[in-house]
C-alpha atoms as a PDB file:
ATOM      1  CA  UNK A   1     -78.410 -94.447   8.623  1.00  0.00           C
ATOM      2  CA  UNK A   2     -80.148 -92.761  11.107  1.00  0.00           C
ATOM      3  CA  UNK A   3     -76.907 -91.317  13.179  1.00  0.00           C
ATOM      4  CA  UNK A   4     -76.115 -89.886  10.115  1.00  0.00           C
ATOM      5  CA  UNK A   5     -78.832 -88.399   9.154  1.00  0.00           C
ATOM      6  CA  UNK A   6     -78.849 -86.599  12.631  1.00  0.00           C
ATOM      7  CA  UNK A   7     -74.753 -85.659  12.537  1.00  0.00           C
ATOM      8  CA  UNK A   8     -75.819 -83.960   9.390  1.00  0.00           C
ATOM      9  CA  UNK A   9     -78.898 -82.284  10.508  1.00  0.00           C
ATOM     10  CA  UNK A  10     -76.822 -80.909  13.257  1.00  0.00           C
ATOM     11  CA  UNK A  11     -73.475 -80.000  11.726  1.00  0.00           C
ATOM     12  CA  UNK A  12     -75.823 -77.905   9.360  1.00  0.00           C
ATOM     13  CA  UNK A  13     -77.748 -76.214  11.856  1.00  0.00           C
ATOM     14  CA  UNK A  14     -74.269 -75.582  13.985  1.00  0.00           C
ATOM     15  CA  UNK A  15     -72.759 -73.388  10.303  1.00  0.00           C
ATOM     16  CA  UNK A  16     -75.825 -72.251  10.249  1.00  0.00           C
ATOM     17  CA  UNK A  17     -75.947 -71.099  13.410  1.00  0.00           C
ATOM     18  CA  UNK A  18     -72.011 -69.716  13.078  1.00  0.00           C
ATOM     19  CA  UNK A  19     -73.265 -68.097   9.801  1.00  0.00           C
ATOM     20  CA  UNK A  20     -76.269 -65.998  11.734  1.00  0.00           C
ATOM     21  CA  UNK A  21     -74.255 -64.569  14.643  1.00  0.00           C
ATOM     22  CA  UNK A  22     -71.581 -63.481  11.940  1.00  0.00           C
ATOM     23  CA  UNK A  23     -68.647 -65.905  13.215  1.00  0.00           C
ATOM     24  CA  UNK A  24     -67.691 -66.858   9.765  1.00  0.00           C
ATOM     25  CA  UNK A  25     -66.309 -62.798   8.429  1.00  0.00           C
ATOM     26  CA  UNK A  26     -63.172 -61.993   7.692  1.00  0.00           C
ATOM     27  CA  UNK A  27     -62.525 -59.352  10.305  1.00  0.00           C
ATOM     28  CA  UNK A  28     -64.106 -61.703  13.554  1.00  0.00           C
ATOM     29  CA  UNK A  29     -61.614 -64.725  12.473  1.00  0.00           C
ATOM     30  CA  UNK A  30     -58.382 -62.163  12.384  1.00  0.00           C
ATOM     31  CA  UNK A  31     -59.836 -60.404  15.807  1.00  0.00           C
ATOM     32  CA  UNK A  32     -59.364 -63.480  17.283  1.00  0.00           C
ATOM     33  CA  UNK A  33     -55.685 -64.099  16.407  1.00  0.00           C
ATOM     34  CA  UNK A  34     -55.289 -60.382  17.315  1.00  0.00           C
ATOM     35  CA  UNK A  35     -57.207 -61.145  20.332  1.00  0.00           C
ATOM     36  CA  UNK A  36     -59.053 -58.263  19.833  1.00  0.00           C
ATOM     37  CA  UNK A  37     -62.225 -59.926  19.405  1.00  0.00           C
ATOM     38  CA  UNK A  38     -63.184 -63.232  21.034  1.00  0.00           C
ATOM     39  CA  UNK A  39     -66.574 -63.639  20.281  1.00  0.00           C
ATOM     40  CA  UNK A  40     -65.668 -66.700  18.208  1.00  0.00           C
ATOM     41  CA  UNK A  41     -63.919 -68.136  21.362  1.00  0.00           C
ATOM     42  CA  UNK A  42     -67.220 -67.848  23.447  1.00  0.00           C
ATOM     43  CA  UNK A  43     -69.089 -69.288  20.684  1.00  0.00           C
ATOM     44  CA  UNK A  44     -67.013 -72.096  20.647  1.00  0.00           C
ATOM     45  CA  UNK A  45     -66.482 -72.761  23.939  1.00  0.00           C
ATOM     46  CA  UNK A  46     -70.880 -71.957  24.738  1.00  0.00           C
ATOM     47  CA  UNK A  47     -71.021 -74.806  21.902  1.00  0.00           C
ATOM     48  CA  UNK A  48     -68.338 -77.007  23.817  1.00  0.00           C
ATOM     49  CA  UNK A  49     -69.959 -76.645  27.446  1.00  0.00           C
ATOM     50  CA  UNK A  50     -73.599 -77.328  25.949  1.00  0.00           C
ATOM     51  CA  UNK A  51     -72.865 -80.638  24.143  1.00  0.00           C
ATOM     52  CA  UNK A  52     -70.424 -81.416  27.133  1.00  0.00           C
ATOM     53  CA  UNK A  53     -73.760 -81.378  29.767  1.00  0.00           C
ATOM     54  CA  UNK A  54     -76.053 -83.213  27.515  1.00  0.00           C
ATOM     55  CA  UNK A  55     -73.313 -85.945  26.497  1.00  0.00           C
ATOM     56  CA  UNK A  56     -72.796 -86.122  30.511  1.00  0.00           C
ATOM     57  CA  UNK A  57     -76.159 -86.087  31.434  1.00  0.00           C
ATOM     58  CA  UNK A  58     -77.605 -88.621  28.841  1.00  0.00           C
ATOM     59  CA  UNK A  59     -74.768 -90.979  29.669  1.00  0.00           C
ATOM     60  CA  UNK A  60     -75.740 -90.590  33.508  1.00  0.00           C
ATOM     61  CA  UNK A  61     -79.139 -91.614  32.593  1.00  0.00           C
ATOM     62  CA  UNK A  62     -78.197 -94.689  30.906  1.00  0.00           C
ATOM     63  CA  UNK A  63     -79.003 -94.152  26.780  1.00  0.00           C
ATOM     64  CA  UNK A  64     -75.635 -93.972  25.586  1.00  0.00           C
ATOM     65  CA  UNK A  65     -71.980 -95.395  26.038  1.00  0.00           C
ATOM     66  CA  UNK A  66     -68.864 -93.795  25.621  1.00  0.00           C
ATOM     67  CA  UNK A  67     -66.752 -95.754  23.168  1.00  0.00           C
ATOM     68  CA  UNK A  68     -62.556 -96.395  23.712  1.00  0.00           C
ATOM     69  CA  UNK A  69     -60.983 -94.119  22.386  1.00  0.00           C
ATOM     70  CA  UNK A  70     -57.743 -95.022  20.531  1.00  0.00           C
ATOM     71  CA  UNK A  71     -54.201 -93.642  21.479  1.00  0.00           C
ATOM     72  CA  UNK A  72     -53.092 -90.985  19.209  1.00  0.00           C
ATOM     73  CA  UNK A  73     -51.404 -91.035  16.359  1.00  0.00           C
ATOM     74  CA  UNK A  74     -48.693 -88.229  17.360  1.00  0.00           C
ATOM     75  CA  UNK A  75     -47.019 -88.110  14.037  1.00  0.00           C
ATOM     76  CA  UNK A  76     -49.979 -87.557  11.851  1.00  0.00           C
ATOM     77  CA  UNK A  77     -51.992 -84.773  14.324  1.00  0.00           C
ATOM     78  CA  UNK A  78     -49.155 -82.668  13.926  1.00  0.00           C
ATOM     79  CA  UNK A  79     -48.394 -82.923  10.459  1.00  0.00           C
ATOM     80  CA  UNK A  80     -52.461 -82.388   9.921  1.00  0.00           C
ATOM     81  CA  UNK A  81     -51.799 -78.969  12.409  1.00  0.00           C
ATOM     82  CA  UNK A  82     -49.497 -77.908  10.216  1.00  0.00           C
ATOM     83  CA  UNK A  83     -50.591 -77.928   7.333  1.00  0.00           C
ATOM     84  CA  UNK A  84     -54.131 -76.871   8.615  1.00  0.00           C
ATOM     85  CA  UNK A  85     -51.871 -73.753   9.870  1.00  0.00           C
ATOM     86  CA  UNK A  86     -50.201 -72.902   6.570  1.00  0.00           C
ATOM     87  CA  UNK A  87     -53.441 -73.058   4.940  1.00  0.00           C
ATOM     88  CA  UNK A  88     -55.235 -70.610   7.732  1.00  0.00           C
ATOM     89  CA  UNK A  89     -51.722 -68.012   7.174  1.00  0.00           C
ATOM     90  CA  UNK A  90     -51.992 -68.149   3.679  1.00  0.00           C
ATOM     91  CA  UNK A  91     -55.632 -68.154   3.178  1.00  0.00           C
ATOM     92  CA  UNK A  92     -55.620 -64.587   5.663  1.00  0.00           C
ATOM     93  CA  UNK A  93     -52.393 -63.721   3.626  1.00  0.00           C
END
């Protein structure tokens, strides 16, 4: 109960976080298919290299495991992606 307790503490301090530095508007999220704007991109990628370290680092010291990861299910990621896509075109539509 505890791990999630603390994936939900942090997935709503990450939106928040996204909120605060303005990520979520209208006009950043088309920038970025424009590529006009990526401060989204750097966001994401600041937020990527930061959990990357600790995961790295805490594993190095010994307190957690990596667990297998399963082979992908081809089939089903792309038929997610798309309609994850149609729903991003026709939501900026």
């Amino acid at each position: 109960m505890l791990n999630y307790t603390l994936a939900l503490f942090l997935g709503i301090a990450f939106g928040f976080s996204l909120n605060k530095a303005g990520l979520t508007r209208y006009h950043k999220i088309v920038n970025v298919f424009r590529f006009t704007d990526l401060a989204v991109l750097k966001f994401m990628m600041t937020a990527l290299v930061v959990s990357m370290t600790g995961l790295y680092t805490l594993r190095g010291l010994g307190l957690i495991t990596f667990p297998n990861i399963p082979a992908t299910y081809v089939a089903g990621n792309l038929v997610g992606g798309l309609i994850f896509g149609v729903g991003m075109a026709l939501t900026g539509f």
